[in-house]
Protein backbone atom coordinates (compact mmCIF):
# COMPACT_ATOMS: atom_id res chain seq x y z
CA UNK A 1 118.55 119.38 125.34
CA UNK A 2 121.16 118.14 122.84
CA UNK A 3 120.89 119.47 119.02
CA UNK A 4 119.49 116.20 118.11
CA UNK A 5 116.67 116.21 120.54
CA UNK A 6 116.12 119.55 119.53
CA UNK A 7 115.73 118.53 115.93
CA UNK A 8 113.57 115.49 116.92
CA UNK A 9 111.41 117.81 119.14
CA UNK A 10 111.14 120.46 116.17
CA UNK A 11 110.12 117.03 113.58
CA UNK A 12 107.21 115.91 116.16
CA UNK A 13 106.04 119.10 115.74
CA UNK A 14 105.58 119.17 112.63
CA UNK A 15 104.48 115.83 112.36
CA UNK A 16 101.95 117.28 114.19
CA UNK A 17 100.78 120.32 112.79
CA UNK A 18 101.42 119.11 108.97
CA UNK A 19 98.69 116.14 109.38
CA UNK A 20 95.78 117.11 107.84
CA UNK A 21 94.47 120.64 106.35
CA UNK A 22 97.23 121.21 103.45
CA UNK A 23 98.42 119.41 100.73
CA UNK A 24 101.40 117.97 102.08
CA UNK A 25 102.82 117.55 98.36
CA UNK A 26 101.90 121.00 96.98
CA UNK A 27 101.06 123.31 100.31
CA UNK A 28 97.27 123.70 98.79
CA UNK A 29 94.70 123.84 101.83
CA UNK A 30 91.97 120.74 102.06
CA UNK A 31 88.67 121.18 102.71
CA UNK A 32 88.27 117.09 103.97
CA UNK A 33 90.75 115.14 106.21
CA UNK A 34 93.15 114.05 102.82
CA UNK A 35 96.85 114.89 103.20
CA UNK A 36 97.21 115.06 99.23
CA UNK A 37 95.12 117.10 96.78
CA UNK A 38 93.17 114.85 94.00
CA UNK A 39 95.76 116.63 91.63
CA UNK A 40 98.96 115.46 93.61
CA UNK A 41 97.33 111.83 94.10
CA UNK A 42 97.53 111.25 90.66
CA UNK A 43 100.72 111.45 90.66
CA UNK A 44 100.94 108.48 93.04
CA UNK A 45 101.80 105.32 90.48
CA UNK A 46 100.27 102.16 91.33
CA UNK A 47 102.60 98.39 90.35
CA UNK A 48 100.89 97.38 86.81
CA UNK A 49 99.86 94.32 87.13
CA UNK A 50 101.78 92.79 90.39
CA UNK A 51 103.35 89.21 90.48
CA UNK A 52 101.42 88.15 93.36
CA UNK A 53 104.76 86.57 94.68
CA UNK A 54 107.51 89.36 93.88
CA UNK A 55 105.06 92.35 93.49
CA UNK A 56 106.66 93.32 90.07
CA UNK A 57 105.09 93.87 86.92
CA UNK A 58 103.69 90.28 85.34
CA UNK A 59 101.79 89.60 82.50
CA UNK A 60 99.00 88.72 84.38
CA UNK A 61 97.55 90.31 87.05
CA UNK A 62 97.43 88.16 90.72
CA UNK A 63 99.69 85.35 88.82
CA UNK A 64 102.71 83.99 89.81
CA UNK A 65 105.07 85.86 86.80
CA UNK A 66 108.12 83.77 84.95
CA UNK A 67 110.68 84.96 86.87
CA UNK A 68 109.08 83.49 90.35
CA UNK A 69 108.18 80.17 88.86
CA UNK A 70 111.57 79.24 87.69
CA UNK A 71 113.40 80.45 90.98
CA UNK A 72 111.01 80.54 93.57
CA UNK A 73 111.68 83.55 96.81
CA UNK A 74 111.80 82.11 100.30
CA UNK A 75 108.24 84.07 101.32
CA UNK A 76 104.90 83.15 100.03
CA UNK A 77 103.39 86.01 99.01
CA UNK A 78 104.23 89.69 98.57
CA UNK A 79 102.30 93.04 98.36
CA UNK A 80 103.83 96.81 97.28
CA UNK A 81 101.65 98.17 95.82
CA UNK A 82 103.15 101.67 94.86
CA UNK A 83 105.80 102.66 92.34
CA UNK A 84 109.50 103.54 93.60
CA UNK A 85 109.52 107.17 91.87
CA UNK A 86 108.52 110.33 91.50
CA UNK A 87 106.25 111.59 94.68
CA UNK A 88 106.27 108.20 96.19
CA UNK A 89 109.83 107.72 96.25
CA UNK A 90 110.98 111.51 97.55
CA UNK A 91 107.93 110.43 100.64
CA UNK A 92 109.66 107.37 101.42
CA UNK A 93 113.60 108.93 101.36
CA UNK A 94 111.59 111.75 103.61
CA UNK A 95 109.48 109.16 106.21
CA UNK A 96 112.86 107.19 106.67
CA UNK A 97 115.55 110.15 106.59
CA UNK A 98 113.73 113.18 107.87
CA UNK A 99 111.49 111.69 110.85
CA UNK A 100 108.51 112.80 108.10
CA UNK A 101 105.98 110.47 110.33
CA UNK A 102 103.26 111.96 109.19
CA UNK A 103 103.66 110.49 105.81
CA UNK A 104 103.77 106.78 107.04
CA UNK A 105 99.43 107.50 107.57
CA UNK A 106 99.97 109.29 104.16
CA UNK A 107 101.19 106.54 101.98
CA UNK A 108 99.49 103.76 104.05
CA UNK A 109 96.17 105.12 102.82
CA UNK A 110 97.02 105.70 99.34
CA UNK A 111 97.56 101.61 99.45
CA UNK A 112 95.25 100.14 101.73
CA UNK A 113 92.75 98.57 99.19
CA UNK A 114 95.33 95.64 98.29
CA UNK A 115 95.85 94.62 102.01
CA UNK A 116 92.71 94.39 102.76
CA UNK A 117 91.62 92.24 99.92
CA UNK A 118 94.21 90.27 100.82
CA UNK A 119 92.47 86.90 102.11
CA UNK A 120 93.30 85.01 104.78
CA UNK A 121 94.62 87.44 106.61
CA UNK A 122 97.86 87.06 108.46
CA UNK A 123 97.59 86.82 112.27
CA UNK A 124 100.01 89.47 112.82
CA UNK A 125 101.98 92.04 111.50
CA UNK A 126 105.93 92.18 112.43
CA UNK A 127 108.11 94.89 111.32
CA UNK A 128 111.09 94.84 110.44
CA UNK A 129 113.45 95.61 113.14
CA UNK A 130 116.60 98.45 113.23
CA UNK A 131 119.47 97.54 115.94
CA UNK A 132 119.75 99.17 118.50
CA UNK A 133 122.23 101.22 117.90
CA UNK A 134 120.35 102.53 114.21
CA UNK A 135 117.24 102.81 116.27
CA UNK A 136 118.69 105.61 119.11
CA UNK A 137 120.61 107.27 115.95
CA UNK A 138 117.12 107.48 114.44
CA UNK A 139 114.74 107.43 116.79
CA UNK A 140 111.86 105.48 115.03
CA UNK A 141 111.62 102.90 113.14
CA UNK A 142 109.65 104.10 110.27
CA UNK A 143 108.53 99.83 109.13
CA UNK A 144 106.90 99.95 112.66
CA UNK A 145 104.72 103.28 111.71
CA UNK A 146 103.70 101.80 108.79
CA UNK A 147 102.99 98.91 110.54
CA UNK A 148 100.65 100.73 113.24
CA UNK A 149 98.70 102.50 110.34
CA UNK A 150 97.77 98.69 108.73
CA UNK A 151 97.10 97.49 112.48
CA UNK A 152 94.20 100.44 112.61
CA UNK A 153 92.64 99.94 109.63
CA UNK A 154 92.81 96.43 108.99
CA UNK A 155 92.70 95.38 112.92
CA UNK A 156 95.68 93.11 112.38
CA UNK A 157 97.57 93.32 115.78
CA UNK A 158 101.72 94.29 115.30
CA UNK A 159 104.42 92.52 117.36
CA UNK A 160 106.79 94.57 117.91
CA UNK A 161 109.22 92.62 119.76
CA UNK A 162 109.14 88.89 117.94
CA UNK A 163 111.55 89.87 115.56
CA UNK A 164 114.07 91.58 116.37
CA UNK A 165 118.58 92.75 115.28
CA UNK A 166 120.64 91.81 117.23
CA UNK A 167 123.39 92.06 114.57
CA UNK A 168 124.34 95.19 113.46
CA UNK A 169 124.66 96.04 109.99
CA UNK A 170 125.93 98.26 107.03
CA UNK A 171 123.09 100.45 105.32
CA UNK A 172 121.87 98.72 102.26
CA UNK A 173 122.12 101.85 100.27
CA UNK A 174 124.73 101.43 97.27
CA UNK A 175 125.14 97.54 97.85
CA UNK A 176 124.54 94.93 94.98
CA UNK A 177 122.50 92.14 95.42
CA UNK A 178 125.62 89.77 96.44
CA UNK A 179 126.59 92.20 99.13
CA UNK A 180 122.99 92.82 100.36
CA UNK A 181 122.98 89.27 101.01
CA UNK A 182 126.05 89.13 102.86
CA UNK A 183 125.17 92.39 104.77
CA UNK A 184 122.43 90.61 106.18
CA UNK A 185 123.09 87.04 106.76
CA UNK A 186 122.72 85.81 110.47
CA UNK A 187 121.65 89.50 111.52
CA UNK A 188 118.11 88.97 112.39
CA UNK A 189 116.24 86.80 115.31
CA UNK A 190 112.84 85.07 115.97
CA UNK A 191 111.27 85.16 120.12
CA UNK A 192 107.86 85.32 119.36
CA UNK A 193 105.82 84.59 122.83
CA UNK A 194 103.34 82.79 121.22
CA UNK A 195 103.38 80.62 117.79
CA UNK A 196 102.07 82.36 115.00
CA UNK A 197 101.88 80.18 111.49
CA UNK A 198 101.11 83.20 109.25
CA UNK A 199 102.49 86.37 109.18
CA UNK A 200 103.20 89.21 107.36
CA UNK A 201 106.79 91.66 107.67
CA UNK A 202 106.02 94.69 107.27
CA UNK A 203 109.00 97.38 105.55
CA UNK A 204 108.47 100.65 103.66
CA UNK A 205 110.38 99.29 100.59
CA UNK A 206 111.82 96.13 98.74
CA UNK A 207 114.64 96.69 97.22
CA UNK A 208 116.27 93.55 95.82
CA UNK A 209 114.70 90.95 98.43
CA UNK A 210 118.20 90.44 100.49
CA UNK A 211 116.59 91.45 104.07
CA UNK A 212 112.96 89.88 103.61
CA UNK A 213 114.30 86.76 102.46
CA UNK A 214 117.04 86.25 105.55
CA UNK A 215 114.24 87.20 107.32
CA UNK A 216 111.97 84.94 105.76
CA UNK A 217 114.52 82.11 106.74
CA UNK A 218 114.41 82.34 110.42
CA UNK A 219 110.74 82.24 110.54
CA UNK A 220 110.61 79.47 108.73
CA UNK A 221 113.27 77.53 110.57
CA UNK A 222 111.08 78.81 113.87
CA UNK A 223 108.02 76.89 112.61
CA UNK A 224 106.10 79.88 110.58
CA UNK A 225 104.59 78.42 107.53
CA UNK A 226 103.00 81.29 105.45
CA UNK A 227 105.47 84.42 105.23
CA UNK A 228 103.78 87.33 103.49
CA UNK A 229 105.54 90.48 102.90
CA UNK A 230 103.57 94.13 103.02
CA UNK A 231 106.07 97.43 101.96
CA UNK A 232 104.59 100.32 100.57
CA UNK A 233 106.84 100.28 97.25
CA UNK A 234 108.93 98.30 95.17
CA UNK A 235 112.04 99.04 93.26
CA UNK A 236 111.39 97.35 89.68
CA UNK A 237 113.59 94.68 88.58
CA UNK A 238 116.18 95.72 86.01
């Protein structure tokens, strides 16, 4: 076995013996099936006040803020619920870097009240896809474990293979918004086997918008009407 299978091997592991029973933020033992301690899920920041279209802070809560009225994203409606710092954000660098799977469930429950209040539903959940390439390199694609987590406890099914990369791409990481854009453009298709009108793409964060809206672009111009986007977190707008 190569070092990186190894490594993987040694990361399922604990994946599986680091699910429940201990704190996984603080090491404390649990006495119910919680991975974090009251103490440490405190320090888990819901979004004040979400746009119900960008998911930042607006000055009403479930309106469409300023910013989205005068320059309108692609998708319909977005929801991420968490903060981009602190606890959430070293969990998120950890779930997509570290093969941390275990804190996909984690997170996922921290959130879930928001999705399913969320009405209509979407008919199905698609992830966003990783080429090829990014996906052996990795070996998961930690949008579709979040995605499974929503599936169970919403019973929204995931498609897995609609959407998919067949361009490959830089990392997003240390891009501005311009070159996010650019990264992205043309890298994504749509082969859904049946026709879905509503959806919702699933990521663990949103960033600036660059992949969700290209994204948000093919479905449309493949006949999807309603676009929703579900990530865990969003980066605040500076």
């Amino acid at each position: 076995m190569s070092g990186t299978g190894l490594k993987r091997a040694f990361n399922r592991c604990i994946n599986y013996l680091l699910a429940p029973g201990i704190c996984l933020a603080c090491g404390c033992e649990l006495e119910n099936a919680d991975s974090l301690c009251a103490s440490c899920q405190e320090h888990i920041r819901l979004v004040p006040s979400p746009c119900a279209c960008c998911a930042q802070p607006s000055p009403i809560a479930g309106r469409v803020c300023p910013a989205c009225l005068l320059n309108p994203p692609r998708w319909q409606k977005m929801i991420a619920p968490l903060q981009y710092r602190g606890l959430v954000r070293d969990y998120l660098l950890q779930l997509k870097f570290s093969e941390a799977l275990y804190l996909s469930r984690t997170l996922c429950e921290q959130c879930m009240k928001p999705f399913g209040r969320s009405l209509p539903r979407p008919e199905v959940l698609l992830p966003v896809p990783l080429h090829r390439d990014r996906l052996l390199e990795r070996g998961y694609n930690q949008a579709l474990e979040i995605a499974l987590v929503w599936s169970r406890g919403l019973g929204i099914p995931v498609d897995r293979r609609a959407l998919t990369r067949p361009r490959a791409t830089l990392s997003q990481s240390g891009l501005s918004a311009a070159q996010r854009g650019r990264n992205v453009a043309r890298a994504f298709a749509y082969s859904p086997r049946r026709r879905y009108r509503h959806v919702a793409v699933v990521d663990d964060i949103v960033t600036t918008g660059s992949t969700i809206s290209e994204i948000t672009r093919v479905l449309h111009r493949a006949g999807v009407e309603y676009v929703e986007v579900w990530a865990l977190a969003r980066v605040y707008r500076r």
